[in-house]
Protein backbone atom coordinates (compact mmCIF):
# COMPACT_ATOMS: atom_id res chain seq x y z
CA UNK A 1 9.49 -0.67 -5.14
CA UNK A 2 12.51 -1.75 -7.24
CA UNK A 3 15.33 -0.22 -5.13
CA UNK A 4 14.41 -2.06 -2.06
CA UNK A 5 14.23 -5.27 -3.84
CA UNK A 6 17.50 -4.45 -5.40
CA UNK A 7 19.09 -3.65 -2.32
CA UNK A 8 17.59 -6.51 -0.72
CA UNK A 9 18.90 -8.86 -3.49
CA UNK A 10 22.96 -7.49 -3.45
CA UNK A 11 22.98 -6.69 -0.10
CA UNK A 12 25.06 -9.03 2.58
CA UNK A 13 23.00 -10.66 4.66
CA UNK A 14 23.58 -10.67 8.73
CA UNK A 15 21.91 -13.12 11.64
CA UNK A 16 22.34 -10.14 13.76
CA UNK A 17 21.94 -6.63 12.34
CA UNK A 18 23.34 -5.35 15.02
CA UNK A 19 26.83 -6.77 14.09
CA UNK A 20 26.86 -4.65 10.58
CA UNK A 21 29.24 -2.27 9.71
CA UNK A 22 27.10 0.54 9.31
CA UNK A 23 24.07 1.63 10.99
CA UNK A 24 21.64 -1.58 10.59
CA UNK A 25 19.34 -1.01 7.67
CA UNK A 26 15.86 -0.24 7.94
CA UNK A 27 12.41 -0.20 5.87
CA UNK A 28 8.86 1.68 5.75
CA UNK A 29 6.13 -0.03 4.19
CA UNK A 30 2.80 1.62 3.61
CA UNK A 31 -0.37 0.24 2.89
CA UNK A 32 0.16 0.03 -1.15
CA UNK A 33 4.28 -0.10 -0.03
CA UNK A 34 5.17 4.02 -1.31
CA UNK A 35 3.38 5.48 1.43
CA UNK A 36 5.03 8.18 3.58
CA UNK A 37 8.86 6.56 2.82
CA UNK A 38 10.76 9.90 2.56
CA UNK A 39 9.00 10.84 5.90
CA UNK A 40 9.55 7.90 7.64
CA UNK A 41 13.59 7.85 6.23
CA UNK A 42 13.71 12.18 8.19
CA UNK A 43 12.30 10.87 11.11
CA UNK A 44 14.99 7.78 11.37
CA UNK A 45 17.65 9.98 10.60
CA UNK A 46 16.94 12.46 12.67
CA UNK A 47 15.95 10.26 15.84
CA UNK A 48 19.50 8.17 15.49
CA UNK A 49 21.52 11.69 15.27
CA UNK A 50 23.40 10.01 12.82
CA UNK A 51 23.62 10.51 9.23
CA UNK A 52 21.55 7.93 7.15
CA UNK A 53 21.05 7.20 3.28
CA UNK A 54 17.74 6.57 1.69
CA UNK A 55 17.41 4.52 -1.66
CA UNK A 56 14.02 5.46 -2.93
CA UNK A 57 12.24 5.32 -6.50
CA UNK A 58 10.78 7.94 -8.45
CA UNK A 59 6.84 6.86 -7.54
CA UNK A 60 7.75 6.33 -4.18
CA UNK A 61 9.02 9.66 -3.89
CA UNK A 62 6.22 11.23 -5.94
CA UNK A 63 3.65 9.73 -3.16
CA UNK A 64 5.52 11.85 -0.15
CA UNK A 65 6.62 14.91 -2.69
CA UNK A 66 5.53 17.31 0.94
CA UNK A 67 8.31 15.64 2.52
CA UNK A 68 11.30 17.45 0.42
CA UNK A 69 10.21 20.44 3.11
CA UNK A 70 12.11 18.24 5.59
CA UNK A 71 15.40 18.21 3.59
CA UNK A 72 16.40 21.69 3.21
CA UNK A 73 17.29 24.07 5.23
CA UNK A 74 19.23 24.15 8.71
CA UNK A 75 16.64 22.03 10.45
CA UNK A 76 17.12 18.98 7.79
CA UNK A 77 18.28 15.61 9.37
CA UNK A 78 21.48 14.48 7.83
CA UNK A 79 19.79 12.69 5.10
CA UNK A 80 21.33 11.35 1.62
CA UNK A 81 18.80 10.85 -0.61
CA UNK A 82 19.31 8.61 -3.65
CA UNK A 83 16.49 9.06 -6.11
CA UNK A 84 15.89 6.10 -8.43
CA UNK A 85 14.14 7.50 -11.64
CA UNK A 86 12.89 4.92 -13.90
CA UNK A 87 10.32 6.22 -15.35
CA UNK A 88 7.48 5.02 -12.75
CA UNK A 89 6.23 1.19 -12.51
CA UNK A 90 9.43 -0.46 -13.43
CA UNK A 91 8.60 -3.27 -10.56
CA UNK A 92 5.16 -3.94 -12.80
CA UNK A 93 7.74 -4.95 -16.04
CA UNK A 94 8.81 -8.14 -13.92
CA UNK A 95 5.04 -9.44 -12.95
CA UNK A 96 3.09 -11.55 -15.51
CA UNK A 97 0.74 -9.25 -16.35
CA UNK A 98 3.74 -7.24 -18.52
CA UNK A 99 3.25 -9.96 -21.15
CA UNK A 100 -0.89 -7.98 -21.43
CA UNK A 101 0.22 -4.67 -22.92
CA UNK A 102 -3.34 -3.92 -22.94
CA UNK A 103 -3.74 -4.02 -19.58
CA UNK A 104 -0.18 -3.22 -18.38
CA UNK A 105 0.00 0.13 -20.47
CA UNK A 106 -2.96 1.89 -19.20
CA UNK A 107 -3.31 0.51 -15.60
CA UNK A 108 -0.19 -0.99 -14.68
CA UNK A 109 2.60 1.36 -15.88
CA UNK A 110 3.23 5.02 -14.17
CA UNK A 111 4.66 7.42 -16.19
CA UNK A 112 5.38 10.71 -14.50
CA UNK A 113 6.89 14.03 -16.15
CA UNK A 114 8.12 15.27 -12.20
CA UNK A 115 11.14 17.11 -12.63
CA UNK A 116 12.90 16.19 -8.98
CA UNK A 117 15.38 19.47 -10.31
CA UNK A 118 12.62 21.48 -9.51
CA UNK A 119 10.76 20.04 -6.42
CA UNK A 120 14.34 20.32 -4.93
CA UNK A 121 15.19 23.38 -5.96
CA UNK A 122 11.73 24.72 -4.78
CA UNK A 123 12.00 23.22 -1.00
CA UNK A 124 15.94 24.67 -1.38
CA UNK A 125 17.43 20.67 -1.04
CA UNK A 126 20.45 20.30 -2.36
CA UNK A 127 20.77 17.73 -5.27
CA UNK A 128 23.47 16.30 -8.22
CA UNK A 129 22.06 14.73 -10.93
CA UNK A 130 23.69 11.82 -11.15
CA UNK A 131 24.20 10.25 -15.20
CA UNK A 132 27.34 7.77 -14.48
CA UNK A 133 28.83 5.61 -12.21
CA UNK A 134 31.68 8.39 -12.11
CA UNK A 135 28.81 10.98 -11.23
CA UNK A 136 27.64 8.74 -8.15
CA UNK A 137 30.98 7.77 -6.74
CA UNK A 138 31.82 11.75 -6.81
């Protein structure tokens, strides 16, 4: 949930979307907001013909983990996938109930040991870890 508030809070904002230079942004949100986003970001990409750039988080991604079988192999939409891990929950630090580490620990915060390496590596998508700023821009 923190990379599309992110986005939404650096990005330029347009009257028209339309008028953008670049293809105009779009969003997918589920019932609890993670649902089905990797899914929904293959389907745009490969209906516009076009290729597209999703900014996800590491829950978010976790929720539609069957989707990486749409990113490899020479069927895969032209799809750039940039995978925000922050350890799971971040959004939760920024709500009032962070200050209730009693409650926030064990019900609020998602921890996840998913090594994206691997689910990549086993639905053959490419990926680069990226560790810099340097790493990214390459």
């Amino acid at each position: 949930s923190m990379p599309i508030r992110d986005l939404d809070f650096f990005s330029k904002a347009y009257s028209d979307v339309w008028q953008a230079p670049i293809q105009p942004p779009m969003a997918n949100r589920g019932a609890s907001g993670i649902d089905g986003v990797i899914s929904t970001a293959a389907g745009i990409c490969a209906g516009c013909e076009v290729p597209c750039t999703l900014v996800i988080g590491d829950v978010a991604s976790i929720q539609d983990i069957n989707a990486f079988q749409l990113l490899g192999g020479v069927q895969a939409p032209p799809l750039t996938v940039v995978l925000i891990n922050n350890g799971g929950g971040g959004i939760f630090s920024f709500l009032p109930i962070s200050k209730h580490a009693d409650v926030m620990t064990p019900f609020f915060n998602e921890p996840h040991e998913a090594d994206f390496q691997s689910i990549c590596n086993a639905f053959n998508v490419p990926h680069f870890l990226c560790n810099s700023l340097q790493d990214f821009e390459a």
